[in-house]
C-alpha atoms as a PDB file:
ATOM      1  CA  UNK A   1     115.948 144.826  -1.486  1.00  0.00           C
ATOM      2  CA  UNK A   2     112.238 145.385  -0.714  1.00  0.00           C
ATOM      3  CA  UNK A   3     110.314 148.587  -0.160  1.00  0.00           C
ATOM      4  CA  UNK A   4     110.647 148.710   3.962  1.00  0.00           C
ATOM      5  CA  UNK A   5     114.544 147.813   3.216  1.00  0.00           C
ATOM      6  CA  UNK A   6     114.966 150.768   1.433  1.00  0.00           C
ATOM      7  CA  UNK A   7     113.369 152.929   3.800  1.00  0.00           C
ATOM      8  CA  UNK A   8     115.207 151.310   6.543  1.00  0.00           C
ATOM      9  CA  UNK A   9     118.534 149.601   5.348  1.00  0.00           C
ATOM     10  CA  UNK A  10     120.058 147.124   7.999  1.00  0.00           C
ATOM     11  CA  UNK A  11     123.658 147.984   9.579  1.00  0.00           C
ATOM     12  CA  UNK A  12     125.968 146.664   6.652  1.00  0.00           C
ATOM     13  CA  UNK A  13     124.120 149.710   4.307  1.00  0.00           C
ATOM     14  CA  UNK A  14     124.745 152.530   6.617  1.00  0.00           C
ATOM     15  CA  UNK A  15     127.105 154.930   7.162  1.00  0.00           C
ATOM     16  CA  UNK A  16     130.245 153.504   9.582  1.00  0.00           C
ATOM     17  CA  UNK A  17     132.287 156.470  10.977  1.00  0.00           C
ATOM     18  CA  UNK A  18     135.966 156.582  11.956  1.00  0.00           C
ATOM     19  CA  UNK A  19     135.077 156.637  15.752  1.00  0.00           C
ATOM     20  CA  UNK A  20     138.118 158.607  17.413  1.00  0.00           C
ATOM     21  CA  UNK A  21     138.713 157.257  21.034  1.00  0.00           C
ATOM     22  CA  UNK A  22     141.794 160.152  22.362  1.00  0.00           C
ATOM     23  CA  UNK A  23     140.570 160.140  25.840  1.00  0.00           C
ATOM     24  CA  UNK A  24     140.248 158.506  29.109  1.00  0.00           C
ATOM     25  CA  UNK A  25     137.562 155.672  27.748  1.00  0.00           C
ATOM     26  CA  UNK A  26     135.254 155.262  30.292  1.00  0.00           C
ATOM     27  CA  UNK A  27     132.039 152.820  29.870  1.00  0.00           C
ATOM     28  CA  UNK A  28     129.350 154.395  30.321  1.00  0.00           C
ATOM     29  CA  UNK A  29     130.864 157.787  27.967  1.00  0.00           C
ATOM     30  CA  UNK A  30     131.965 155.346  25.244  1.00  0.00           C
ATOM     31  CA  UNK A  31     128.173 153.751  25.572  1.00  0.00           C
ATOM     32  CA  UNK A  32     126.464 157.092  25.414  1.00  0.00           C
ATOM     33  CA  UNK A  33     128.097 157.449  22.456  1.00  0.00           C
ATOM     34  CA  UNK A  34     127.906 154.272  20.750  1.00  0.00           C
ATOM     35  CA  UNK A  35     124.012 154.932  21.507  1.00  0.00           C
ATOM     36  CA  UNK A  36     124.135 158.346  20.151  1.00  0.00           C
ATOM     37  CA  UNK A  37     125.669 157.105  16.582  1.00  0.00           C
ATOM     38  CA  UNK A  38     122.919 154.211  16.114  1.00  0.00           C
ATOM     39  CA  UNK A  39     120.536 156.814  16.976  1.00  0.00           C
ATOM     40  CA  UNK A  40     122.054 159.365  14.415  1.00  0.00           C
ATOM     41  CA  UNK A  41     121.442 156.726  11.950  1.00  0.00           C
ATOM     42  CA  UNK A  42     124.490 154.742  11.645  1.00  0.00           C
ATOM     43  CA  UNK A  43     125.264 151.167  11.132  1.00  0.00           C
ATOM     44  CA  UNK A  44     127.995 150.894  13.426  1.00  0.00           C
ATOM     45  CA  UNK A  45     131.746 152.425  13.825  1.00  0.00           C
ATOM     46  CA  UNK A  46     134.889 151.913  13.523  1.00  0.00           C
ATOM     47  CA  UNK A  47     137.118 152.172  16.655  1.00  0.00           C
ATOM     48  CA  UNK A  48     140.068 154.407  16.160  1.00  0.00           C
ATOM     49  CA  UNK A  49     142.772 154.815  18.883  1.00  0.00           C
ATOM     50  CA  UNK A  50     144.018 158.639  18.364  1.00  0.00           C
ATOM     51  CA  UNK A  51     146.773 160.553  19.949  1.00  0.00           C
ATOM     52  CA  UNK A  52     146.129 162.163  23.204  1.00  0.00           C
ATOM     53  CA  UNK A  53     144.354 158.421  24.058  1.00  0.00           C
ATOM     54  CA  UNK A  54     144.708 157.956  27.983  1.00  0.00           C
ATOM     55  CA  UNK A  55     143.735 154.622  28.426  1.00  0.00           C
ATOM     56  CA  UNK A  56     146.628 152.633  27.673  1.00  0.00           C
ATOM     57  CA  UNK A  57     146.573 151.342  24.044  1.00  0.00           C
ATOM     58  CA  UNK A  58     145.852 147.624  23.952  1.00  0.00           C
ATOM     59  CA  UNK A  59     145.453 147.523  27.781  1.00  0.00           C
ATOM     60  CA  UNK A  60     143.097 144.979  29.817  1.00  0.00           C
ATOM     61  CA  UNK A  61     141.267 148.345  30.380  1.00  0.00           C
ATOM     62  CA  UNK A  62     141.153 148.852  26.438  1.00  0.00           C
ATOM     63  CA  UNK A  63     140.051 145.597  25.826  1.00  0.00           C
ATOM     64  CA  UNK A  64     137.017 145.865  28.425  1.00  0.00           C
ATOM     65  CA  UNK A  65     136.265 148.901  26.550  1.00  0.00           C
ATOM     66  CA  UNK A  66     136.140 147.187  23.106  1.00  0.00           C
ATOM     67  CA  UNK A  67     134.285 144.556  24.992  1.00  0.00           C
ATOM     68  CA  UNK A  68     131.567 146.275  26.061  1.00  0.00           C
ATOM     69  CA  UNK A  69     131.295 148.100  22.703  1.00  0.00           C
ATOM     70  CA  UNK A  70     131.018 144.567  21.382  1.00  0.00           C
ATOM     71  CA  UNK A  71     128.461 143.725  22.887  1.00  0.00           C
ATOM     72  CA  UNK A  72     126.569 146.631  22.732  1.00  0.00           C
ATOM     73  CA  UNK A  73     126.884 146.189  19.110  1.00  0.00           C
ATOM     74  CA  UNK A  74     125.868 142.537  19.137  1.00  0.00           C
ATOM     75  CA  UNK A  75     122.743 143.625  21.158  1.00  0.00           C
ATOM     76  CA  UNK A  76     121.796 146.778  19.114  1.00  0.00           C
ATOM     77  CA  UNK A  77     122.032 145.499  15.786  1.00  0.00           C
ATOM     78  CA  UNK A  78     125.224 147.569  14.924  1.00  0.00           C
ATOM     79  CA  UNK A  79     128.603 146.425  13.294  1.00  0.00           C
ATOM     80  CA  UNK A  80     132.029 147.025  15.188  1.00  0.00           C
ATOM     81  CA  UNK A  81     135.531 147.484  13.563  1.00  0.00           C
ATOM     82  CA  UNK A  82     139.131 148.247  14.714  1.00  0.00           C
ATOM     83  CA  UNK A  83     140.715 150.406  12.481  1.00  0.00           C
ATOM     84  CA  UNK A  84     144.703 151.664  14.026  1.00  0.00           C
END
C-alpha cells in the first residue's frame, strides 16, 4: 500500500457498521444516511433489519430499499452487506 493509500484507504479498509434499519425505510432517509456514513468516513455498511422495522421484512418495498442502497453504493465507491 502506497503513501496516498494510507492516508486514504479504499472501502474494503474502512470501518463497516451494523446499519440498524427498525423503521419505516423510506428512500430518500435511508440515502441521507447512507451519505452521512461515507461522509463519516466509512467504507460501507451492513444492512441490519431490527425489531420495531415497519417496512415489511423481505417485501418488494424492502427490496427497492436495498436496491437503491445498492446502487448508491455501486456509485459512491462504498461496499453493501446484509447481515439478519
Amino acid at each position: 500500500m502506497d503513501h496516498a493509500s494510507f492516508l486514504h484507504p479504499p472501502a474494503a479498509y474502512r470501518g463497516i457498521p451494523l446499519w440498524s434499519w427498525n423503521d419505516r425505510l423510506e428512500r430518500g432517509e435511508v440515502l441521507r444516511q447512507l451519505q452521512a456514513l461515507q461522509q463519516g468516513g466509512f467504507g460501507g455498511a451492513f444492512l441490519h433489519p431490527r425489531p420495531g422495522i415497519w417496512t415489511p421484512f423481505l417485501s418488494a418495498e424492502w427490496f427497492a430499499m436495498v436496491e437503491a442502497c445498492v446502487e448508491y453504493g455501486r456509485h459512491n465507491g462504498l461496499q453493501l452487506w446484509g447481515y439478519d
